[in-house]
Protein backbone atom coordinates (compact mmCIF):
# COMPACT_ATOMS: atom_id res chain seq x y z
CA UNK A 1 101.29 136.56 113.47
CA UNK A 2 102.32 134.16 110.55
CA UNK A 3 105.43 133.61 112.05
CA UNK A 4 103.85 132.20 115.15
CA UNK A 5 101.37 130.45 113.34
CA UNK A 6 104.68 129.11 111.01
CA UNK A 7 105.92 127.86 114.31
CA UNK A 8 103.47 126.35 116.03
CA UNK A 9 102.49 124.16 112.94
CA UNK A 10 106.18 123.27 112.94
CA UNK A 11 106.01 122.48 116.69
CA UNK A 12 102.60 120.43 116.09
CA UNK A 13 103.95 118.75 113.37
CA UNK A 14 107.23 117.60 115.39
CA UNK A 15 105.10 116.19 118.59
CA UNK A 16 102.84 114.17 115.63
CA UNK A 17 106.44 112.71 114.57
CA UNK A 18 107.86 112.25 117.59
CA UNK A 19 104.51 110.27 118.70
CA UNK A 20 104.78 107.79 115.81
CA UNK A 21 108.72 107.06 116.03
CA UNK A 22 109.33 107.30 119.65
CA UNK A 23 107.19 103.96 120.18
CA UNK A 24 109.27 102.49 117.07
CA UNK A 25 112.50 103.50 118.07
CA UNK A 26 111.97 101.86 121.82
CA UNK A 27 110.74 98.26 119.91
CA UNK A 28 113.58 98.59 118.08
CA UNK A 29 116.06 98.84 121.38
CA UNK A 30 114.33 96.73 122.92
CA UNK A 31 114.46 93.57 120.34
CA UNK A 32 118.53 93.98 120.80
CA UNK A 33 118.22 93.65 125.10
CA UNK A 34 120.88 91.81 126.75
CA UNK A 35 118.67 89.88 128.85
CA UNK A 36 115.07 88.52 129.18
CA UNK A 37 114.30 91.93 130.68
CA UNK A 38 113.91 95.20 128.40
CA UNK A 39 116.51 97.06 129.03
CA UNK A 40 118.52 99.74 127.00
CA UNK A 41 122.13 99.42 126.75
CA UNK A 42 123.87 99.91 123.73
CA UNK A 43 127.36 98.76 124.80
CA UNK A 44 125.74 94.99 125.67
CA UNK A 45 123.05 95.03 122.71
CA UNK A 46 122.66 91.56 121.36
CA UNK A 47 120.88 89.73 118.47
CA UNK A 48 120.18 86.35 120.25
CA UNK A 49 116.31 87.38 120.21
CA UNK A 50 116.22 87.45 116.62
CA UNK A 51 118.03 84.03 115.93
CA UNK A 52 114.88 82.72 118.20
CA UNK A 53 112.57 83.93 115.74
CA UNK A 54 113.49 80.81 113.21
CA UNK A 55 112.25 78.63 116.18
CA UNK A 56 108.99 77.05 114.50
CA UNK A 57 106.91 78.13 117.40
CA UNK A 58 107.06 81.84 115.54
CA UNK A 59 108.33 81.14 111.91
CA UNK A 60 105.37 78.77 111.29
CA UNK A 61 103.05 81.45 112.21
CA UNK A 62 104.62 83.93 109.85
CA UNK A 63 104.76 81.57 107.00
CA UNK A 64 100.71 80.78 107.34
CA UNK A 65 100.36 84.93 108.07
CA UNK A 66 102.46 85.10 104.61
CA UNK A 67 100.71 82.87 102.62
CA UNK A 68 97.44 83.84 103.85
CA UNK A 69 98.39 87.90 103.20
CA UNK A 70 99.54 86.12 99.54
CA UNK A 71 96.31 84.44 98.42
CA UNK A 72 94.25 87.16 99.75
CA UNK A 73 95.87 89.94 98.12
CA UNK A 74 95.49 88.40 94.57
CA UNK A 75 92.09 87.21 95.25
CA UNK A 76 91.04 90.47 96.60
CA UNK A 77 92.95 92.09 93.63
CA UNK A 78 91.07 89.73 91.19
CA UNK A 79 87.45 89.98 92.52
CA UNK A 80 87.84 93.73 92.98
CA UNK A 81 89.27 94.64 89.42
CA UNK A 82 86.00 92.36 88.57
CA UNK A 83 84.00 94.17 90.62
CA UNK A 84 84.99 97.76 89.85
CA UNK A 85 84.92 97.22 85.88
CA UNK A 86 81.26 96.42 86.55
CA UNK A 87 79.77 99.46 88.40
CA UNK A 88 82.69 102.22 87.32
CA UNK A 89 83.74 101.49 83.62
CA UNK A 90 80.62 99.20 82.33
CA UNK A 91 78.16 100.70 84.55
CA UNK A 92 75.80 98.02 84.57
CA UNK A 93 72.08 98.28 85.75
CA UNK A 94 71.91 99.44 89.78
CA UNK A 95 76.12 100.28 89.66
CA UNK A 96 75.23 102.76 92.60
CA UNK A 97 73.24 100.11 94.71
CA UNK A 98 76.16 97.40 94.24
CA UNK A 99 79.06 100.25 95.02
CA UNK A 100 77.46 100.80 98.00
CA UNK A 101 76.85 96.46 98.78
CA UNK A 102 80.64 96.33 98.02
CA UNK A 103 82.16 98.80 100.24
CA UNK A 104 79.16 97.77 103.23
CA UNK A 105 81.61 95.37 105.07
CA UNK A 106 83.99 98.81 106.05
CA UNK A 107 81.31 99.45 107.76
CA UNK A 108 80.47 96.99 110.04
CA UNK A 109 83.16 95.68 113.30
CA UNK A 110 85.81 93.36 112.41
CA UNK A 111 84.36 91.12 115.49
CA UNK A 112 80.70 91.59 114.41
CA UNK A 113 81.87 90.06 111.21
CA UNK A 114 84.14 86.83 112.76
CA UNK A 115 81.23 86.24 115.18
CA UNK A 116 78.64 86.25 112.53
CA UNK A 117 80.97 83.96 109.92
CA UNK A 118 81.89 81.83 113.24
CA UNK A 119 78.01 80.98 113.63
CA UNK A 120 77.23 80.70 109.50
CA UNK A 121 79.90 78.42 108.92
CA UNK A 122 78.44 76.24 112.21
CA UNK A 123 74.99 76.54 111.28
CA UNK A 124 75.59 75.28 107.78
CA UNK A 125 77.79 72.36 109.05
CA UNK A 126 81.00 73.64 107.71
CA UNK A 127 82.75 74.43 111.02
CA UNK A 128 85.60 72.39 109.21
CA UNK A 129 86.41 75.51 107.77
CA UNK A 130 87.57 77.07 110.57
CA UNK A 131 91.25 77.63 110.22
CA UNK A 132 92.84 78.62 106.61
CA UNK A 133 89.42 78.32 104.55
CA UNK A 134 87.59 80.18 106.86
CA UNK A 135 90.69 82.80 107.36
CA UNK A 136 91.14 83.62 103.92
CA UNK A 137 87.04 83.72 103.00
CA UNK A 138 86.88 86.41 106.18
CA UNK A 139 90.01 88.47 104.89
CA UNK A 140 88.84 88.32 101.39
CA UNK A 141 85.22 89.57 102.98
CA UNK A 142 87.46 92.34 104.72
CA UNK A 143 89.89 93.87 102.22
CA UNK A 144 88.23 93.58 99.12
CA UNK A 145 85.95 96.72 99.56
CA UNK A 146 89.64 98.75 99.36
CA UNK A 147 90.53 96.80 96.28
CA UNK A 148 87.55 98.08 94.61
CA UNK A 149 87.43 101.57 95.59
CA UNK A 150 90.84 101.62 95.01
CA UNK A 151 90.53 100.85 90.93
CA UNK A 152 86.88 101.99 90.92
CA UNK A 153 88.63 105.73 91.27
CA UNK A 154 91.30 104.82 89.14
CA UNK A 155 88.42 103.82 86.60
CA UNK A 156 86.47 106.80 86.80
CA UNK A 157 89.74 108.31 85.67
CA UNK A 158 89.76 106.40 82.54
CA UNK A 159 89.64 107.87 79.41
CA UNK A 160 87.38 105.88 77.28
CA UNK A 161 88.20 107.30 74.11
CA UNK A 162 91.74 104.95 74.18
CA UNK A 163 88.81 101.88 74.36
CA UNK A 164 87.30 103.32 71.55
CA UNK A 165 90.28 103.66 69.24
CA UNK A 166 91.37 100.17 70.44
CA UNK A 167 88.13 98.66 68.98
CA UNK A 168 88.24 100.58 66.10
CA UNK A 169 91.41 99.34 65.19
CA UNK A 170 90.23 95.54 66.02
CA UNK A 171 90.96 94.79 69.73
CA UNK A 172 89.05 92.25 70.82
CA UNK A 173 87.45 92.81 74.45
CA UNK A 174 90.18 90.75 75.92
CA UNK A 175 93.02 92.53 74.30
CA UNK A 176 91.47 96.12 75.43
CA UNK A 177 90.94 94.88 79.11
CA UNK A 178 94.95 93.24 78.76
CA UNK A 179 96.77 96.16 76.99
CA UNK A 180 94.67 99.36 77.37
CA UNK A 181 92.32 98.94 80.55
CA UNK A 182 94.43 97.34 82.82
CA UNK A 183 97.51 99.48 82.43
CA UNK A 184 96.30 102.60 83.09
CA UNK A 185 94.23 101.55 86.44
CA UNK A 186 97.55 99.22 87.40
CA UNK A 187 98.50 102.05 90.10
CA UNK A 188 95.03 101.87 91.47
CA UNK A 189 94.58 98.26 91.33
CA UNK A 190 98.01 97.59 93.04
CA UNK A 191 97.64 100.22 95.84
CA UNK A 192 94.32 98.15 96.89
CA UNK A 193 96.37 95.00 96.56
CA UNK A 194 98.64 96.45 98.89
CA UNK A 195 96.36 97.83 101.76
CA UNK A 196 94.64 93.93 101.58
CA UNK A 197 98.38 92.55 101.83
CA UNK A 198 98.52 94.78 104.98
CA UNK A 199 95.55 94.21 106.40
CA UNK A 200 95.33 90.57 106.07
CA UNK A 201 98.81 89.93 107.26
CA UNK A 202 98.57 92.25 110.19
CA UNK A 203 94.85 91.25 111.55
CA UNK A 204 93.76 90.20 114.94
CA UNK A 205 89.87 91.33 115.70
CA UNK A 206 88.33 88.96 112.74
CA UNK A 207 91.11 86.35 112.90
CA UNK A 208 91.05 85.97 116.43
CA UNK A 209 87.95 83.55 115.90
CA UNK A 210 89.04 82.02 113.10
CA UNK A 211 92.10 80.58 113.82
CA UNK A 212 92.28 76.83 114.93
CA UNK A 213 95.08 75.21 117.28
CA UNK A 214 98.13 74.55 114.53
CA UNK A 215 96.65 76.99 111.86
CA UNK A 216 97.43 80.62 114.14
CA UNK A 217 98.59 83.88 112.75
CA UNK A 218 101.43 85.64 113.42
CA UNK A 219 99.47 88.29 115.39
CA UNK A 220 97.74 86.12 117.35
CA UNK A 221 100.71 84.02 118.24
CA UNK A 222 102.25 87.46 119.47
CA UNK A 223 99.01 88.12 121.61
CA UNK A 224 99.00 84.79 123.22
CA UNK A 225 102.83 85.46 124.17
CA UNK A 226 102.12 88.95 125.38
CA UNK A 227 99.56 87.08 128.15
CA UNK A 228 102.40 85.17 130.22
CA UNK A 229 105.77 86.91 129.16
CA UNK A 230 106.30 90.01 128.07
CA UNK A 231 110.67 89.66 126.74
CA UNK A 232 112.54 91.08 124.27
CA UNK A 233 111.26 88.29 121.52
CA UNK A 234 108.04 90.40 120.96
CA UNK A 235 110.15 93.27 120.07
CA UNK A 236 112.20 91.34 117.66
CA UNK A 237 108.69 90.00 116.09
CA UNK A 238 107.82 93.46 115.47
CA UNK A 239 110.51 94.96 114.10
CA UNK A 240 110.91 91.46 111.50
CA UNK A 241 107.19 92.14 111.15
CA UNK A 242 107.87 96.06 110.15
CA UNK A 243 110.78 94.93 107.63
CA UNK A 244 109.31 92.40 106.25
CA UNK A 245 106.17 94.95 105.54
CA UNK A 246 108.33 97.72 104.15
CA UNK A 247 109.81 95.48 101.71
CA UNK A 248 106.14 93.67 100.91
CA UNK A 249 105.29 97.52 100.26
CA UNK A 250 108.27 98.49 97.91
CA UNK A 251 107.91 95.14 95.84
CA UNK A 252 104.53 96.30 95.21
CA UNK A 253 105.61 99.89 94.52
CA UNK A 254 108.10 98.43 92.17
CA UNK A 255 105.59 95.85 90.66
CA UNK A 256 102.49 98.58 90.25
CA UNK A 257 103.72 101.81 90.76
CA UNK A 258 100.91 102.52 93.20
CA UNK A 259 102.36 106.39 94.63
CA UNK A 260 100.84 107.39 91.62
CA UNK A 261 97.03 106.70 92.72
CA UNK A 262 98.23 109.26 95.87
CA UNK A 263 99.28 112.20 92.89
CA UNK A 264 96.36 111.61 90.50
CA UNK A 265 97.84 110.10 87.75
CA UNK A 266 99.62 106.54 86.35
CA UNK A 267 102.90 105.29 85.75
């Protein structure tokens, strides 16, 4: 019995693989197609798709998907370390209440959120916001409630004793926040940075109604294409996408060390 049971986890646990790489593996293919059609043959692979990719009509997009994924991840990182230190390590008055206000926009659509900033920012008479403002004000809205849960739990962690011996021996608050607090919750602090580097840079259902003609996203520049042409460029998007992402992720893992928040401890 525990040998079939052995096997059919190992069978379960192949299809679950094989369903997230198969779809990769045929991008991947397909971004090296011979001709404007997808096709798969190795012996005539090319990389003419990716040279196209420098064209500004997609590297403009990336660059404002980059810099947006940039300021929003610091931002996010910033507010939510703020944040966090208030209702896990200080525990100011009504900590619960403002946990629960932080983490409220998980909770609601991505497009119930762009529709309701779209008609704030026009009520108030800042539609001029609409492009870059307005997209990194909705990501910042959108990410930072994983920011904060993400060094709220490495807070919790803390061990406030090391804050007490710090100010014992003379640290000012500033010094204990720099060289005590902030290097032990790094791991935490960096893994939320990194899910609202994701996030931001791959997002479609809140930009979508943000974005103005000149100021689109790399996503949505790839969904417009997809609606008249559907060629190997899209693949080669992708996969420069997925790259670029993998090394965003190990820069961060090298900067913060954040696989450490995933075993319960720092580093």
């Amino acid at each position: 019995m525990n040998r079939l049971l052995t096997y059919l986890f190992r069978m379960a646990l192949a299809a679950i693989l094989a369903f997230i790489t198969l779809p990769l593996v045929v991008v991947v293919a397909a971004s090296f197609s011979p001709t404007s059609a997808v096709t798969f043959l190795p012996s005539e692979w090319t990389l003419q798709w990716y040279t196209a990719l420098w064209d500004s009509r997609w590297l403009d997009p990336f660059l404002l998907s980059v810099e947006l994924a940039v300021i929003v991840s610091l931002a996010s990182g910033l507010l939510g370390v703020l944040g966090a230190y208030s209702v896990a390590y200080a525990r100011c008055p009504g900590h619960t209440a403002i946990m629960a206000f932080l983490l409220s926009p998980m909770s609601v659509p991505q497009i119930v959120k762009g529709v309701a900033i779209v008609l704030f920012l026009s009520s108030i008479g800042l539609y001029d916001l609409l492009g870059t403002p307005g997209l990194v004000m909705a990501h910042i809205i959108l990410t930072l409630p994983y920011v904060v849960r993400m060094a709220a739990t490495a807070m919790f962690g803390f061990d406030k004793r090391l804050d007490r011996a710090a100010r014992i021996l003379g640290a000012s608050v500033t010094q204990r926040i720099r060289y005590v607090l902030l290097p032990l919750i790094r791991s935490g602090l960096f893994s939320g940075m990194t899910f609202a580097f994701i996030i931001s840079f791959n997002n479609i259902p809140l930009s979508v109604f943000l974005v103005r003609p000149g100021q689109t996203t790399l996503p949505i520049t790839v969904i417009n294409h997809l609606e008249y042409s559907l060629d190997p460029v899209l693949a080669a998007v992708n996969v420069a996408s997925l790259l670029f992402i993998l090394g965003a992720i190990i820069l961060f893992e090298k900067i913060g060390g954040f696989s450490a928040q995933f075993h319960g401890g720092s580093k």
